[in-house]
Protein backbone atom coordinates (compact mmCIF):
# COMPACT_ATOMS: atom_id res chain seq x y z
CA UNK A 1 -4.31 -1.97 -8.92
CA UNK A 2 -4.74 1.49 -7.92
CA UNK A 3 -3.81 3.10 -4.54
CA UNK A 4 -6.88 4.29 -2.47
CA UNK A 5 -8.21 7.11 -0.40
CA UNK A 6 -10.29 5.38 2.02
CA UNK A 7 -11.55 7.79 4.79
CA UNK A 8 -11.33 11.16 6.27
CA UNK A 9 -9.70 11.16 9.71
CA UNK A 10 -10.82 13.96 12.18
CA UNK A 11 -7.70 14.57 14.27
CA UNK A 12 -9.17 17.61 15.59
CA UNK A 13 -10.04 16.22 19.20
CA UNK A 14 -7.12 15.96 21.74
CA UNK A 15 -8.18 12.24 22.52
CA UNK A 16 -8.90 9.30 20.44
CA UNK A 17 -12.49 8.93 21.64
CA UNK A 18 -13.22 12.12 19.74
CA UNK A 19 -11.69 11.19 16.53
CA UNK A 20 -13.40 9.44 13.83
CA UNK A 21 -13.37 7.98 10.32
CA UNK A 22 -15.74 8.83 7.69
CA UNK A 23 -15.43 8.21 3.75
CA UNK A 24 -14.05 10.60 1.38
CA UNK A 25 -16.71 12.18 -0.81
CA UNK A 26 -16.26 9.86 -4.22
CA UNK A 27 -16.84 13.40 -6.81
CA UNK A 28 -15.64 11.95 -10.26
CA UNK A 29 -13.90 8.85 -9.13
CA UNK A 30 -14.66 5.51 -10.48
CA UNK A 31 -16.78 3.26 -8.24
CA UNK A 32 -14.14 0.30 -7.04
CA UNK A 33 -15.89 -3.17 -7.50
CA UNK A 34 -16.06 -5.84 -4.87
CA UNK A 35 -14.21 -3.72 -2.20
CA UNK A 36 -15.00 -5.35 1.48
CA UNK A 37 -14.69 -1.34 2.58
CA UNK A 38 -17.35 0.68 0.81
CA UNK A 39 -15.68 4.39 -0.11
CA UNK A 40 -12.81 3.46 -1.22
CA UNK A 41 -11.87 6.06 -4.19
CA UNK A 42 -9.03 5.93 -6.57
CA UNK A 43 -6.17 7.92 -5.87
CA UNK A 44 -4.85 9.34 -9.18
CA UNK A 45 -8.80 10.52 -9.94
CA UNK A 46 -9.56 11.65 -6.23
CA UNK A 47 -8.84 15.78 -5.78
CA UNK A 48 -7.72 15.81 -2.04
CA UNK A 49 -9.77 18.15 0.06
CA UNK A 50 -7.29 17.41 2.72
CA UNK A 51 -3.73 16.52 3.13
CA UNK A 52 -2.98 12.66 3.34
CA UNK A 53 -1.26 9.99 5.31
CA UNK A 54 0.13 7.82 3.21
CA UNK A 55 -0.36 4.23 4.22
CA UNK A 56 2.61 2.80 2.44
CA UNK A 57 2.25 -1.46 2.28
CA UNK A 58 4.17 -3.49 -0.17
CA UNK A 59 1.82 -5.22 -3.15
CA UNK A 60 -1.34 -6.67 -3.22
CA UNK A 61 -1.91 -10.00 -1.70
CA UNK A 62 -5.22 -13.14 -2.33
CA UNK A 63 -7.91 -10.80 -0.69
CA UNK A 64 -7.42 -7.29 -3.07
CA UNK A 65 -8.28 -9.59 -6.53
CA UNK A 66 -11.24 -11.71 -7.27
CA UNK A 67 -10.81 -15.60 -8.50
CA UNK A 68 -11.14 -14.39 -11.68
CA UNK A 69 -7.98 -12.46 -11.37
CA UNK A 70 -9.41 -8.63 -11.80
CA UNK A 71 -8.14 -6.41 -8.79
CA UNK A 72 -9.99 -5.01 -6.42
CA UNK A 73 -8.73 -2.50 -3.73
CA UNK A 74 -5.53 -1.90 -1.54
CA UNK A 75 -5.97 -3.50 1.80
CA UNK A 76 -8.70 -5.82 1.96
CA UNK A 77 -9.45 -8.27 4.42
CA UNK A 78 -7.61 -8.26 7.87
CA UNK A 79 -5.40 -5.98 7.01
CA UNK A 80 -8.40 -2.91 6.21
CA UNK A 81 -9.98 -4.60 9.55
CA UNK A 82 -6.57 -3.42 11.16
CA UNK A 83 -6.60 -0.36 9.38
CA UNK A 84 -10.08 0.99 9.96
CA UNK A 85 -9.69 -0.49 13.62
CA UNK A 86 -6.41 0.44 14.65
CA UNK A 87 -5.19 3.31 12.85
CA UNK A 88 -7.01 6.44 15.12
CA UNK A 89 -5.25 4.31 18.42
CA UNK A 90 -2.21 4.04 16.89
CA UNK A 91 -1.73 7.82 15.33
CA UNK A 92 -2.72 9.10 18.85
CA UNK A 93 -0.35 6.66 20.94
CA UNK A 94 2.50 8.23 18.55
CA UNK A 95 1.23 12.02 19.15
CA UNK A 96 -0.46 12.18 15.55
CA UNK A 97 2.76 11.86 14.23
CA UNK A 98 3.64 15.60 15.61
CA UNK A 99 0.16 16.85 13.35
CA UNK A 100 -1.57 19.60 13.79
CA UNK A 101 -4.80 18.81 14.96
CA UNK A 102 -7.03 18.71 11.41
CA UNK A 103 -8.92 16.40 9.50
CA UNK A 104 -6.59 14.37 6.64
CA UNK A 105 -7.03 11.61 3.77
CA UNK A 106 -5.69 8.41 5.06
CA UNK A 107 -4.03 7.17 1.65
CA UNK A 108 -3.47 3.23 0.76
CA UNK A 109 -0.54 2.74 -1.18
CA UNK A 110 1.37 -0.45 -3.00
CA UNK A 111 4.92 0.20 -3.80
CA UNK A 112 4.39 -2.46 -6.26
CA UNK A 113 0.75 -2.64 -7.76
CA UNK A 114 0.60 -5.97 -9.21
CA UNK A 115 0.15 -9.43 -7.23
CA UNK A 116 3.37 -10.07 -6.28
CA UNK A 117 2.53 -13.49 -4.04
CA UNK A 118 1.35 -14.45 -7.15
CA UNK A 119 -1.34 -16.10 -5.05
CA UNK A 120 -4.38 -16.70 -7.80
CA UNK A 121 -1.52 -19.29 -9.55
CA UNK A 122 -0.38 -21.34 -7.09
CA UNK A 123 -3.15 -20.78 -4.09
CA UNK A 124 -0.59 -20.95 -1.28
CA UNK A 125 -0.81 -18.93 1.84
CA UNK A 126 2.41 -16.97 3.09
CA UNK A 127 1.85 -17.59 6.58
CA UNK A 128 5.01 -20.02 7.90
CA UNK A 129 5.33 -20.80 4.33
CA UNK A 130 9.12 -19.95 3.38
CA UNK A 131 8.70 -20.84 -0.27
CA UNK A 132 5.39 -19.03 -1.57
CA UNK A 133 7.30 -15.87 1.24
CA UNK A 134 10.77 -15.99 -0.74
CA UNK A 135 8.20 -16.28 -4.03
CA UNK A 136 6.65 -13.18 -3.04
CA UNK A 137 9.94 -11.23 -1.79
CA UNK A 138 12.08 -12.31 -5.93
CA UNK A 139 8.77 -11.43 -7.17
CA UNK A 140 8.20 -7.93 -5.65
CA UNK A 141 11.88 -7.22 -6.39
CA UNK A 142 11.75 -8.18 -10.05
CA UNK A 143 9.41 -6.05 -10.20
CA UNK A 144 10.32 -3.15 -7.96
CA UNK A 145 13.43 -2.67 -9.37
CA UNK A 146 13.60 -4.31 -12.56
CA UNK A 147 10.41 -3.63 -13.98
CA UNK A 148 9.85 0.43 -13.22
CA UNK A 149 7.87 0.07 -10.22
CA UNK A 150 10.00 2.38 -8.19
CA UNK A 151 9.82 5.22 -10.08
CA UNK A 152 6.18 4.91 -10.81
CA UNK A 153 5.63 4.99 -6.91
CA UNK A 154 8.02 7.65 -5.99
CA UNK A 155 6.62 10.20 -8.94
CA UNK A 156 3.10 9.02 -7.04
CA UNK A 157 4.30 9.83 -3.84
CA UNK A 158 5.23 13.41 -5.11
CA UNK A 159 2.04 13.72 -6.42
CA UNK A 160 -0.15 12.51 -2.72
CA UNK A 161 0.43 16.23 -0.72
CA UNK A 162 1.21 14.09 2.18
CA UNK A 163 1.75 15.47 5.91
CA UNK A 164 2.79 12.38 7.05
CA UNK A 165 3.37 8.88 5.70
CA UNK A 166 3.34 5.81 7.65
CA UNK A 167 6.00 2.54 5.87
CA UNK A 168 4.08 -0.40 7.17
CA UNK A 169 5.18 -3.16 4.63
CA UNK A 170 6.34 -6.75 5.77
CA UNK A 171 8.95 -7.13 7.43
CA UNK A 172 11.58 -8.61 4.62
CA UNK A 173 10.53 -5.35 2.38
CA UNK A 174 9.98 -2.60 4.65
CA UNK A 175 13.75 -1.72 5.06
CA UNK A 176 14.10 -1.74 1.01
CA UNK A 177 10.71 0.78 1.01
CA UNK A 178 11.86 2.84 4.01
CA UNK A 179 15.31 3.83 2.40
CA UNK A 180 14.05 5.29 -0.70
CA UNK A 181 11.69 7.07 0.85
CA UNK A 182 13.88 8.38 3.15
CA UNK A 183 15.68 9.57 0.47
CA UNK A 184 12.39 11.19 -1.35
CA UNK A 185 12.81 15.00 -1.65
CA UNK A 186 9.98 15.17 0.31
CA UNK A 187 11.00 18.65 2.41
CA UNK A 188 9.94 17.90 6.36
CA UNK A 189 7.11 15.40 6.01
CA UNK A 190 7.38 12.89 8.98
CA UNK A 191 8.45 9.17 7.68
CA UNK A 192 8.01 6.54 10.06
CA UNK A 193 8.35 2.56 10.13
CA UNK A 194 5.54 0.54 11.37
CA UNK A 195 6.74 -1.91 13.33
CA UNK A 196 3.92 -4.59 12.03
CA UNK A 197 2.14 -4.86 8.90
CA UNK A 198 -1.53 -3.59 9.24
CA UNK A 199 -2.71 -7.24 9.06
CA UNK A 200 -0.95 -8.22 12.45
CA UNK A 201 -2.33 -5.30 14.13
CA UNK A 202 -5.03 -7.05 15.09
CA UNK A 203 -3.12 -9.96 17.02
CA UNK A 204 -0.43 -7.40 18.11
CA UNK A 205 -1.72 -4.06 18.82
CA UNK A 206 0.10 -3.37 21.88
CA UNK A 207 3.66 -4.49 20.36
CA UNK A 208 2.75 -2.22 17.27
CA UNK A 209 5.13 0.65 17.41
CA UNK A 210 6.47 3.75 15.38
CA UNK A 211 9.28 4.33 15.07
């Protein structure tokens, strides 16, 4: 599954009421299928008219691939509803994340771009489910590091011209995420941890820090 530029944030205003998301223009990107969040264009065909925040979550989860197991889009579900709800609050809570004020891409990214929950085989939710969670984490770190799937998403990462980027995976991951891109020769671009994945933000807003 592909990583995603889904809108255009205006940062220019110096409150939140004055900011706002729009879509990216599409140009020669391929139209994404059965995306919940019309826009959405592919990241590796998308020429950035702006620079990005990278969104950084963990892998795709039951909501970004159909029943039919073709993938769909980064962040579907309640985690875009947190997104395209929450992300202008949070950015401005946190100062823009020491921005200038501008307009950027806000960028979707999976670490790991397969299913990792491995949902579509055994149909179990991960919420207060230990097993199909501990699935998910062996699966994600087969993958991750046995598989290639870190250096495929660090070369992407130098390839995003991000200003800032944002590690939001869940919790059990995000440490493992956060250090190597820490350690990404990135020059100053500000990193910083989410303190919930986007899907909570909903339910947790005001704990949601960065940190």
């Amino acid at each position: 599954m592909p990583d995603v530029v889904r809108y255009v944030i205006d940062l220019t205003s110096d409150t939140p009421d004055g900011a706002s998301l729009s879509p990216p223009e599409r140009g020669d990107a391929d139209l994404i299928s059965h995306d919940g969040f019309s826009g959405d264009v592919r990241a590796d065909q998308h020429r950035a008219k702006h620079e990005r925040i990278v969104l950084i979550l963990e892998s795709p989860h039951k909501h970004e691939y159909t029943q039919d197991f073709t993938p769909i889009a980064p962040a579907q579900g309640s985690t875009g509803w947190g997104i395209r709800d929450y992300i202008i609050p949070l950015l401005y809570r946190h100062q823009r994340l020491e921005l200038p004020p501008s307009k950027y891409e806000l960028l979707i990214c999976n670490p790991v771009q397969f299913q990792a929950s491995l949902y579509e085989l055994h149909r179990e939710e991960l919420n207060d489910n230990e097993p199909a969670q501990q699935l998910r984490n062996t699966t994600w770190r087969t993958l991750y590091y046995g598989m290639n799937e870190r250096a495929h998403f660090l070369r992407r990462l130098d390839g995003y011209n991000a200003a800032a980027v944002i590690v939001a995976c869940t919790a059990a991951l995000r440490q493992e995420v956060l250090s190597d891109v820490l350690r990404w020769p990135n020059g100053w671009v500000p990193i910083v941890e989410a303190s919930h994945h986007p899907c909570a933000w909903q339910r947790n807003i005001s704990r949601v820090t960065f940190a």
